[in-house]
Protein backbone atom coordinates (compact mmCIF):
# COMPACT_ATOMS: atom_id res chain seq x y z
CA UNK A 1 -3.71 -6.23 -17.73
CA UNK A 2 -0.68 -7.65 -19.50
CA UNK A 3 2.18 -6.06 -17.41
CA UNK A 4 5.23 -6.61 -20.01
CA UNK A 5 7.13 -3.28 -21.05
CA UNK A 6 3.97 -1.60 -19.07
CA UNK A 7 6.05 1.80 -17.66
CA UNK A 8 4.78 1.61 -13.49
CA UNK A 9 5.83 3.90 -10.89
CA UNK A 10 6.03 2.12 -6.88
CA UNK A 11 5.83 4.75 -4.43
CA UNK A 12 7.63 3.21 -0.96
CA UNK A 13 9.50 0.66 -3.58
CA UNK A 14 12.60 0.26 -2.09
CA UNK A 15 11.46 -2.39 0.79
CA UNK A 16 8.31 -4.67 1.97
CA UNK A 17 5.54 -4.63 0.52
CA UNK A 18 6.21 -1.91 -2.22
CA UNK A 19 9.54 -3.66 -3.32
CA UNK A 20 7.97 -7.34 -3.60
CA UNK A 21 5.30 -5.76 -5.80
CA UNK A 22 7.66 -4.21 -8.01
CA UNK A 23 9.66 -7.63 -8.05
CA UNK A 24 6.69 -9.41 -9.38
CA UNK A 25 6.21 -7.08 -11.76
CA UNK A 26 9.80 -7.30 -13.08
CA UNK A 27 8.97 -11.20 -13.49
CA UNK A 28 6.66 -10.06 -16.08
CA UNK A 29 8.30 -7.81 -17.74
CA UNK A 30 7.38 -4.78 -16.38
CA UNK A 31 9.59 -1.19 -16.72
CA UNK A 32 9.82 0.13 -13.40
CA UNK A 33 10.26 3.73 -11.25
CA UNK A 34 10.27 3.36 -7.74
CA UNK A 35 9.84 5.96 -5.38
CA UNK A 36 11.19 6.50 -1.56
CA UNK A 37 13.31 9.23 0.60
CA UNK A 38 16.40 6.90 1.07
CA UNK A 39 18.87 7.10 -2.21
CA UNK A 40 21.22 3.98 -1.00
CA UNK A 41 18.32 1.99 -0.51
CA UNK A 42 16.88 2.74 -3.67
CA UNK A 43 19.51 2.10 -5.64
CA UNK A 44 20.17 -1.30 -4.29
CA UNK A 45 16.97 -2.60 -4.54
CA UNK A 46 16.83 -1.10 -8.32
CA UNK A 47 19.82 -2.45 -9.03
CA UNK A 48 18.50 -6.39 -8.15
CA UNK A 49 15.52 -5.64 -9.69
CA UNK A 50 17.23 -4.69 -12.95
CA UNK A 51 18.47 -8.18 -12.51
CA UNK A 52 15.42 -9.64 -13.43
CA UNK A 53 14.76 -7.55 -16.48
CA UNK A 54 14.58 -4.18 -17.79
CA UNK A 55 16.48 -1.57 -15.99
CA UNK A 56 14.56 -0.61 -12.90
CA UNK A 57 14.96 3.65 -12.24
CA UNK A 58 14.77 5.32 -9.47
CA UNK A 59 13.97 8.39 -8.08
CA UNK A 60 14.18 9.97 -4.29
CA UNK A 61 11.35 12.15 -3.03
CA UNK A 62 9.27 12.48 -0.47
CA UNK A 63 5.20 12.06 -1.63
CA UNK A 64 3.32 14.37 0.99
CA UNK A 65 5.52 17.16 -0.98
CA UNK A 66 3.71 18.94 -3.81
CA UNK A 67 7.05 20.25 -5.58
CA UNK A 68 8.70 16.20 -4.87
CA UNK A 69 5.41 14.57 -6.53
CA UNK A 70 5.73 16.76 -9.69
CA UNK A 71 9.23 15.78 -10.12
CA UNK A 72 8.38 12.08 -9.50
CA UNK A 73 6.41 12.43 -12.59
CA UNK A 74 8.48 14.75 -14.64
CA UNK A 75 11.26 11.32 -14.02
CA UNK A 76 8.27 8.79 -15.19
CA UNK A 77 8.14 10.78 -18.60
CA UNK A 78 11.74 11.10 -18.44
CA UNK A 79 12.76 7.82 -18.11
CA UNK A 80 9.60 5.91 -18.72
CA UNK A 81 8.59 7.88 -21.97
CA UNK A 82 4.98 8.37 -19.59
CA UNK A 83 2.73 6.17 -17.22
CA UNK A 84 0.43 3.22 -17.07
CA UNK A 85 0.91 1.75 -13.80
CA UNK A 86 0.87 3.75 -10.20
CA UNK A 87 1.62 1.81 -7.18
CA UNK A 88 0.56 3.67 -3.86
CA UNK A 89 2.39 1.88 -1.27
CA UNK A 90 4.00 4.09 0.75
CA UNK A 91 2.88 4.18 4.35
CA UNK A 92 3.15 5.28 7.73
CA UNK A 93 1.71 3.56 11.41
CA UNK A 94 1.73 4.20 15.02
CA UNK A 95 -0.31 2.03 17.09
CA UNK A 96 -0.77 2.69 20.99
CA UNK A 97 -3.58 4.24 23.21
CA UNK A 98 -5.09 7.25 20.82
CA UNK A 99 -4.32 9.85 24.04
CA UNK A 100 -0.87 8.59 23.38
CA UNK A 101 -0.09 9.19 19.87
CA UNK A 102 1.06 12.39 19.09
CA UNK A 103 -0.98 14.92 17.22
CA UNK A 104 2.41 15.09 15.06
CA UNK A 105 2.25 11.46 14.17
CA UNK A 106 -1.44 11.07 13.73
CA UNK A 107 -1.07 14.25 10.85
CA UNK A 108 2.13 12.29 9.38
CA UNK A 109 -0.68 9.25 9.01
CA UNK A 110 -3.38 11.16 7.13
CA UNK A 111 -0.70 12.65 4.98
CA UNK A 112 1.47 9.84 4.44
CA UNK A 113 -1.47 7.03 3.71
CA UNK A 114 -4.34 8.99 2.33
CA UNK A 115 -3.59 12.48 1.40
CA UNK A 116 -0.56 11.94 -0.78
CA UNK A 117 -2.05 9.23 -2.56
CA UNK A 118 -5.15 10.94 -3.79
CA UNK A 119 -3.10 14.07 -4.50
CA UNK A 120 -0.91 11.94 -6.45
CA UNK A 121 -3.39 10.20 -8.23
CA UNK A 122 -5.14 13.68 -9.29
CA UNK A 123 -1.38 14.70 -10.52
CA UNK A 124 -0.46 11.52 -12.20
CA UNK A 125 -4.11 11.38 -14.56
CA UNK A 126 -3.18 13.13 -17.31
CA UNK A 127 0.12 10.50 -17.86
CA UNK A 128 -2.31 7.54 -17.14
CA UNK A 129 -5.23 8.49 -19.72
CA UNK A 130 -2.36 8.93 -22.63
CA UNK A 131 -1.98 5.49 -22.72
CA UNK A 132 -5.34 4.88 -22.77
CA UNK A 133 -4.70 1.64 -20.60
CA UNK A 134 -4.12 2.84 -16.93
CA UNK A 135 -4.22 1.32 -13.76
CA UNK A 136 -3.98 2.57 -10.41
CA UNK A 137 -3.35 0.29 -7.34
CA UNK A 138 -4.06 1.51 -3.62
CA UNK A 139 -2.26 -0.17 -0.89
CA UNK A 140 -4.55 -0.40 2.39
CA UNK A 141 -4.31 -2.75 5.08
CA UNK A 142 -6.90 -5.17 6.78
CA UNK A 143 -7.51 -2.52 9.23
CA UNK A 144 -9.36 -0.67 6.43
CA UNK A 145 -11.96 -3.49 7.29
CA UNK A 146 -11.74 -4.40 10.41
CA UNK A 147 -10.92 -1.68 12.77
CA UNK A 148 -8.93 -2.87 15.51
CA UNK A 149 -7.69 -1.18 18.88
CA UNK A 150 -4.60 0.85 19.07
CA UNK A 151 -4.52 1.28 15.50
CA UNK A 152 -7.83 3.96 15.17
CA UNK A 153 -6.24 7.04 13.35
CA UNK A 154 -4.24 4.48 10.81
CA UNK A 155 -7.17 2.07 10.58
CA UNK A 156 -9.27 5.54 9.53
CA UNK A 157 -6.51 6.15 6.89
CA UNK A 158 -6.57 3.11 5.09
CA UNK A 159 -10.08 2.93 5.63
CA UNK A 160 -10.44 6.26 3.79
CA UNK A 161 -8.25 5.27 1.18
CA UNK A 162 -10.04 2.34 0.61
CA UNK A 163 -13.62 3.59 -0.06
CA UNK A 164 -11.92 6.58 -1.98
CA UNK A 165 -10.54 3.75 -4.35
CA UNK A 166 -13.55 2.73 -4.70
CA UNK A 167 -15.41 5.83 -5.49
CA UNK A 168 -12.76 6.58 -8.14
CA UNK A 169 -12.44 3.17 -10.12
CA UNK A 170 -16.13 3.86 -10.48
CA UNK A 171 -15.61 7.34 -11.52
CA UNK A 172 -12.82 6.34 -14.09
CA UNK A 173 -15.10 3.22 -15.35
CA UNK A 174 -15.13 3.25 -19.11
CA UNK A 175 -12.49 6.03 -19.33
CA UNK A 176 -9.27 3.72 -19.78
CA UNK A 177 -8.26 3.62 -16.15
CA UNK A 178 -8.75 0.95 -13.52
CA UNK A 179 -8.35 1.32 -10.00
CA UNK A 180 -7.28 -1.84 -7.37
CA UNK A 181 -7.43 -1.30 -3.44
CA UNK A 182 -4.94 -4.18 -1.91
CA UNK A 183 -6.24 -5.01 1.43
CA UNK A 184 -2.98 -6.79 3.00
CA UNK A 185 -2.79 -8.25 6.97
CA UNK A 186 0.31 -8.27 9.15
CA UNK A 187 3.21 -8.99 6.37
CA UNK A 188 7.30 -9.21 7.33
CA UNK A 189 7.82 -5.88 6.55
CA UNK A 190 10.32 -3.04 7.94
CA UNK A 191 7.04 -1.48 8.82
CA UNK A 192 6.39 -4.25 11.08
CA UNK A 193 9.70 -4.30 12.53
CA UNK A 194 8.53 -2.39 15.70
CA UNK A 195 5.37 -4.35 16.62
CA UNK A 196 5.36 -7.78 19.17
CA UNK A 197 1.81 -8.87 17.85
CA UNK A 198 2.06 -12.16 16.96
CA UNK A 199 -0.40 -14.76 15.55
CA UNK A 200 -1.76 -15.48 19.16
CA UNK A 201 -2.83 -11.95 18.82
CA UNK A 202 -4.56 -12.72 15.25
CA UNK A 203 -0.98 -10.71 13.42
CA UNK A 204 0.28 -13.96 12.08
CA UNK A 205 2.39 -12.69 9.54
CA UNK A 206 2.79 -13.48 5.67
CA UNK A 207 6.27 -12.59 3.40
CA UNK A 208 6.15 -9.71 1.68
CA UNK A 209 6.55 -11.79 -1.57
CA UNK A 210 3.52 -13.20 -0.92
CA UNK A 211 1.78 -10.74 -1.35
CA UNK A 212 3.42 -8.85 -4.55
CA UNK A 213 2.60 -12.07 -6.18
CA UNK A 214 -1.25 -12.03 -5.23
CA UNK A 215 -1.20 -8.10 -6.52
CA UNK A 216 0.18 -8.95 -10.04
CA UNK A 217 -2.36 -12.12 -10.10
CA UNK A 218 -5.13 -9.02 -9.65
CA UNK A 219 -3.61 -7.52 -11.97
CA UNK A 220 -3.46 -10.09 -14.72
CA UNK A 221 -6.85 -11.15 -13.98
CA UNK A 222 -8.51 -7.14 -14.11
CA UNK A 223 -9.67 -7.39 -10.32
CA UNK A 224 -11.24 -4.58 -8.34
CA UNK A 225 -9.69 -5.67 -5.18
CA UNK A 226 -6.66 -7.85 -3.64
CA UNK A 227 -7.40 -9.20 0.21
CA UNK A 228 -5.08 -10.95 1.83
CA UNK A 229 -5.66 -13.34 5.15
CA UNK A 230 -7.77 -16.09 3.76
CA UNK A 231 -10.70 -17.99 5.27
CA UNK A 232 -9.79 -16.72 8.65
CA UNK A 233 -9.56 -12.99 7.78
CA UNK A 234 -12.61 -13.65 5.58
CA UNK A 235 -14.44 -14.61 8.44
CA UNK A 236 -13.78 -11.74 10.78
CA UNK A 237 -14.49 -9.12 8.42
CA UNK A 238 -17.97 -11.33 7.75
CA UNK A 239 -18.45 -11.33 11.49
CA UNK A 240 -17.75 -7.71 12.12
CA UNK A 241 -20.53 -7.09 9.20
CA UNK A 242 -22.97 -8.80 10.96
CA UNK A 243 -22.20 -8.92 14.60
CA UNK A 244 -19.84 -6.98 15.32
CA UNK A 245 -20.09 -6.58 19.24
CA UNK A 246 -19.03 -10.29 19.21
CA UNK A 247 -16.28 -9.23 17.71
CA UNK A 248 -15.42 -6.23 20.44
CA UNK A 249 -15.96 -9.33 23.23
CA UNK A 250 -13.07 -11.08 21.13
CA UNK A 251 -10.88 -7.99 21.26
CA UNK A 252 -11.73 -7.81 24.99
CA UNK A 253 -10.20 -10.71 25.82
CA UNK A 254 -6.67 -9.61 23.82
CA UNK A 255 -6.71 -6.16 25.10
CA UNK A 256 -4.22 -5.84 27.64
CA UNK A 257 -2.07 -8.35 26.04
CA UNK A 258 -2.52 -6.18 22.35
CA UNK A 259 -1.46 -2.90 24.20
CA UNK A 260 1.64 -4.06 25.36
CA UNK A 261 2.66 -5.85 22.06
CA UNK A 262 1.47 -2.46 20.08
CA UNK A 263 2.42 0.26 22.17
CA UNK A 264 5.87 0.89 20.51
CA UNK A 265 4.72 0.08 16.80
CA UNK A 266 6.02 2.94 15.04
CA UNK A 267 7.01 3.29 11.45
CA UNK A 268 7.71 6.58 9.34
């Protein structure tokens, strides 16, 4: 897909991950909407990403809200003139021992990273087949595939997302509407702000920038999928395929050390 003057809406656009997407996609020309609960910060980062091109809009609302998604839309054909592009980025983690998580948090999770998406998605269709070129791109993580401890109830979020990408991009084949899952690792992200894992603990980290850049090269180039972590990450996901109780022997020996580093990862 050629992103110039393409009218995309960035869920979660105002920071990380969501905001260096949308930044690539100002590069190239892109007319942007992005999406978040905090009106200061989404002005300011509208207002530098109008910097790079056309005027960046946004809007404040909160996506596991029925009534908040339909006027996130209503603004795209407001002040898009409709929809091509839909960036589901925003997201929610705790990590820590699953008897430890609250059952309020571990709702907030299903809702935040995998109900509001596909609720938004069945919303936002009608917008996206108008143009007749549509694109939808899901933001997972790399616990989608490889599920890691401390992180089960978001790892089964992203997960879910994932394969429900997947099953849509092949229900939307030949129908004007392509579907990307992003599979990003441990980026330096708000999100991340709360967690101690470091590389030792296999979260070395990559800029946010980064990784907008490898989405809008997925983009351009009409992939089905965007993973992040290279040869490395590659080759755990590989090993957890095909032996994956050598990989619970690795995760043995990090254990007690991943706990501690986790336990207070929290971000809403």
């Amino acid at each position: 897909m050629d992103l110039n003057n393409k009218r995309v809406l960035v869920t979660g656009g105002s920071s990380g991950i969501g905001f260096a997407i949308a930044e690539a996609m100002a590069g190239k020309g892109a007319r942007l909407l992005i999406v978040g609960r905090r009106e200061a910060e989404l002005s300011a980062a509208a207002a530098k990403l109008s910097a790079l091109g056309n005027k960046a809009e946004f809007v404040t609302g909160d996506v596991t809200v029925e009534a908040d998604r339909r006027r996130i839309l209503a603004e795209a054909t407001a002040k898009l003139g409709g929809l091509d592009v839909l960036v589901n980025n925003a997201g929610a983690v705790r990590a820590a021992r699953l008897e430890l998580i609250s059952e309020d948090d571990i709702r907030a999770m299903v809702e935040v990273n995998l109900v509001a998406p596909i609720l938004f998605i069945r919303q936002a269709l009608p917008l996206l087949r108008e143009g007749g070129d549509g694109l939808i791109v899901n933001v997972t993580s790399a616990a989608a595939l490889t599920g890691m401890p401390f992180y089960g109830a978001y790892a089964a979020t992203k997960a879910g997302l994932a394969r429900f990408g997947e099953a849509l991009r092949r229900e939307l084949k030949g129908e004007g509407i392509h579907v990307i899952t992003v599979y990003p690792v441990a980026t330096e992200t708000p999100m991340m702000a709360s967690s101690k894992a470091g590389a030792d603990l296999g979260f070395g980290r990559e800029s946010a920038a980064d990784v907008g850049k490898a989405v809008v090269e997925g983009i351009e180039a009409n992939a089905i999928e965007v993973s992040r972590g290279g040869e490395a990450r590659a080759k755990a996901v590989a090993l957890n395929r095909d032996n994956p109780l050598a990989l619970d022997e690795r995760f043995m020996g990090l254990k007690a050390a991943l706990e501690e580093a986790t336990r207070d990862h929290r971000s809403f």
